[in-house]
Protein backbone atom coordinates (compact mmCIF):
# COMPACT_ATOMS: atom_id res chain seq x y z
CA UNK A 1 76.08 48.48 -44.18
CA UNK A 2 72.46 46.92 -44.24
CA UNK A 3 72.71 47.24 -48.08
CA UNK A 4 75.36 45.25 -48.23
CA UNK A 5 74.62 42.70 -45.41
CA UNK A 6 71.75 42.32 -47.59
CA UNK A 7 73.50 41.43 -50.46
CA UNK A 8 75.60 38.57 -48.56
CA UNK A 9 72.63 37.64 -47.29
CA UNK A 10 71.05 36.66 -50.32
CA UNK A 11 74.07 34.48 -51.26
CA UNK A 12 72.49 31.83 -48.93
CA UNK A 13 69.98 29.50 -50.16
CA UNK A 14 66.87 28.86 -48.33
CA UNK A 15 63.86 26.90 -48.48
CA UNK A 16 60.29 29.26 -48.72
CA UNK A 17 57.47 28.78 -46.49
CA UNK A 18 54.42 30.56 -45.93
CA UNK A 19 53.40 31.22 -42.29
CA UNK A 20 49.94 31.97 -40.71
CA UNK A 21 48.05 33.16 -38.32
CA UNK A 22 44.28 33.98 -37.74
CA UNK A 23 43.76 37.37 -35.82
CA UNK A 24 40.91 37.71 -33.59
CA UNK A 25 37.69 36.95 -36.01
CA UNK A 26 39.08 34.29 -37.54
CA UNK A 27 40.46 35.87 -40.74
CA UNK A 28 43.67 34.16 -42.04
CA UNK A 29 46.82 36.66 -42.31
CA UNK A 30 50.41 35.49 -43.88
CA UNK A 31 53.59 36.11 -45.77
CA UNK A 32 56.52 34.46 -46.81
CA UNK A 33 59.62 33.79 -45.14
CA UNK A 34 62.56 32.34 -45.80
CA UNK A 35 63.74 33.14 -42.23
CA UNK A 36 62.25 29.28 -40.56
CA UNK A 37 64.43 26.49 -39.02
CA UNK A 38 64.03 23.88 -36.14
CA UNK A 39 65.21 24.80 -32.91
CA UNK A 40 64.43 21.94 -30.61
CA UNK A 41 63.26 18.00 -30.82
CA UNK A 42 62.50 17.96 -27.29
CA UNK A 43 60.12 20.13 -27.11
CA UNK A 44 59.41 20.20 -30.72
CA UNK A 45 60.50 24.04 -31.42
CA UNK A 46 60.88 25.91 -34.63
CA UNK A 47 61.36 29.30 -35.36
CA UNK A 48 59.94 31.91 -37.98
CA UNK A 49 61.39 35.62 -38.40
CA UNK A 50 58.75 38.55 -39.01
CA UNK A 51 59.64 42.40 -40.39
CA UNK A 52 58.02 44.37 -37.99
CA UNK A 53 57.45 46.63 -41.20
CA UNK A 54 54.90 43.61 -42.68
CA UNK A 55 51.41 44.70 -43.20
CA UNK A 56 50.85 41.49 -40.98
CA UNK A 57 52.76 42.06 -37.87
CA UNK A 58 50.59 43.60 -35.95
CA UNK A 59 48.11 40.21 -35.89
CA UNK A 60 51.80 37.88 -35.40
CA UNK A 61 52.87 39.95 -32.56
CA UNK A 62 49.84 39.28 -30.36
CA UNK A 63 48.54 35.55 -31.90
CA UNK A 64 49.27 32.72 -29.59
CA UNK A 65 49.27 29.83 -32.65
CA UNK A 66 51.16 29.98 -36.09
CA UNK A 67 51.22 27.90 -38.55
CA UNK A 68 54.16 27.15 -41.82
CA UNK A 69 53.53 25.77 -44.84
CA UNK A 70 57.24 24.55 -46.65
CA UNK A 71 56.43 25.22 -49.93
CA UNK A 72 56.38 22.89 -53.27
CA UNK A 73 58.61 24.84 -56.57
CA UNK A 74 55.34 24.60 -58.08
CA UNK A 75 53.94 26.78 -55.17
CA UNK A 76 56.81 29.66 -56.29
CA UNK A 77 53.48 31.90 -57.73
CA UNK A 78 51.98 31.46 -53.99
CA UNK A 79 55.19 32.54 -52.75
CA UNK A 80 55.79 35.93 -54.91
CA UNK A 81 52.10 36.73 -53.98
CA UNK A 82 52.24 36.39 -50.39
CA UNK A 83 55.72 38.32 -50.65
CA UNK A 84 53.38 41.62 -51.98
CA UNK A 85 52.34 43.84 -49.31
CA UNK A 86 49.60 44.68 -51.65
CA UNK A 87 48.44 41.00 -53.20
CA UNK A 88 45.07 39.66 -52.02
CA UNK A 89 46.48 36.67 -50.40
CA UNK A 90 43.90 34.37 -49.30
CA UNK A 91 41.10 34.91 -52.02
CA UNK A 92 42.30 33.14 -54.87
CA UNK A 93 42.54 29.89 -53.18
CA UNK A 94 45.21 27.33 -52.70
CA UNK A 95 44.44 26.98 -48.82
CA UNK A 96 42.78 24.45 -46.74
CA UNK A 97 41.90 25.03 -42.75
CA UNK A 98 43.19 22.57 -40.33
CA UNK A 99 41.27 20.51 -38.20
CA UNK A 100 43.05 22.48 -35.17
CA UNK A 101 41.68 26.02 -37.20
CA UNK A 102 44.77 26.86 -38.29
CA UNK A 103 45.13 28.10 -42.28
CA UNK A 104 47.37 25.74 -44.70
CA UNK A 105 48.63 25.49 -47.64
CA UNK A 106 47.16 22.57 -49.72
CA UNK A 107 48.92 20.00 -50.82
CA UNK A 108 52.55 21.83 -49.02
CA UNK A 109 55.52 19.05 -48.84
CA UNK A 110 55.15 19.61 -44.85
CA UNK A 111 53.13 21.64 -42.38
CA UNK A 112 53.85 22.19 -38.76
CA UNK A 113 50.92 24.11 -36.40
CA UNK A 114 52.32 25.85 -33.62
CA UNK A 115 51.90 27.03 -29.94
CA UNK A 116 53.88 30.49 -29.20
CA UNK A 117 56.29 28.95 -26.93
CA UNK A 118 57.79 33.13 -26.79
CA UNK A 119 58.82 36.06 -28.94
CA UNK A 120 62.00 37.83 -29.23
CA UNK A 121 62.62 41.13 -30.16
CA UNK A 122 65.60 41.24 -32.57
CA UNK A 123 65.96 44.65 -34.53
CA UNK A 124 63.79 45.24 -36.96
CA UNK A 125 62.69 41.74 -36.60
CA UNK A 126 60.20 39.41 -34.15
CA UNK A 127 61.33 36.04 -33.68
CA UNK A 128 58.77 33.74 -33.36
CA UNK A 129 59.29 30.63 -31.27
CA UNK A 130 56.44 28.23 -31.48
CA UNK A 131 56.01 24.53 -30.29
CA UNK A 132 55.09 22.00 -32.57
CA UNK A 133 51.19 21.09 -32.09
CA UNK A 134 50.46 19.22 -35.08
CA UNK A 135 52.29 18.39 -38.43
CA UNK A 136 51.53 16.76 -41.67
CA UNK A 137 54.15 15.36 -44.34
CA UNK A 138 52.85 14.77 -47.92
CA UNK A 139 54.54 12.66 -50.53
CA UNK A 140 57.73 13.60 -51.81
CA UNK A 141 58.51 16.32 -54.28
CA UNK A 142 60.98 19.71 -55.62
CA UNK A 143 61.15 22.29 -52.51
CA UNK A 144 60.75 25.55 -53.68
CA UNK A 145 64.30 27.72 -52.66
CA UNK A 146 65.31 31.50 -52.46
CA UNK A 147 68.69 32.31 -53.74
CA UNK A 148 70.50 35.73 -54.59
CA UNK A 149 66.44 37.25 -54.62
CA UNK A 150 64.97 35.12 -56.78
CA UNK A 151 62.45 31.72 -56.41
CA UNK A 152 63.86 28.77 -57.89
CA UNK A 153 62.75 25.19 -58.16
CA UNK A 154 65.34 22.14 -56.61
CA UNK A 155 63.76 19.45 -58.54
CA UNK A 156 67.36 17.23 -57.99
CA UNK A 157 66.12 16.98 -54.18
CA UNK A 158 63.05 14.40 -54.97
């Protein structure tokens, strides 16, 4: 059964984001999901989805601020390497710290800094509700997408 939900699954396309969080010292932590929508204008609530299997969850499941970064299709490399478990994430650049702290991609087509408004457990997941703090939209350009397990560029959407 999961093998297969996962396969319909993958037969929706998403946008990709990077979320992150900094655990107690300071140090930046992230991954990619594809699992992010808006959940509320009033508050301004969105919502990110994270394996409790990540190498990361343990710093998501006790941080009180997230942040997303909705990623540009040239930012697909950034994506595959936060994706990888085993990828050193942060050191080879590409991020900027906010002036709230929080860690960003640069240059992202949007950003949104978060509160964690509550968590949900949901199977093998953590849903992550946070309220909007702080958000920044750059100029237009191709969203990266995730379709049938692969990155793809949607340069038609500028």
């Amino acid at each position: 059964m999961a093998d297969d939900f996962k396969e319909v699954m993958a037969r929706f396309p998403t946008g990709v984001a990077i979320a992150t969080t900094c655990d107690e010292d300071g140090d930046p932590h992230g991954l990619t999901v594809s699992s992010f929508c808006s959940v509320s204008l009033e508050p301004p609530l969105v919502l990110i989805c994270v394996a409790k299997s990540a190498k990361c969850f343990p710093v998501f499941a006790r941080t009180g601020e997230f942040a997303v970064s909705m990623l540009r299709e040239r930012h697909v490399e950034l994506a595959l390497r936060f994706a990888n478990s085993k990828a050193r994430k942060f050191g080879d650049g590409g991020f900027v710290r906010t002036s709230r702290g929080g860690v960003v991609v640069d240059n992202a087509l949007a950003t949104v800094e978060c509160k964690v408004d509550r968590r949900h457990d949901a199977g093998d997941h953590v849903i992550l509700v946070g309220e909007v703090v702080d958000q920044l939209l750059s100029d237009a350009g191709g969203p990266a997408v995730y379709f049938n397990r692969k990155f793809a560029a949607l340069s038609s959407a500028q």
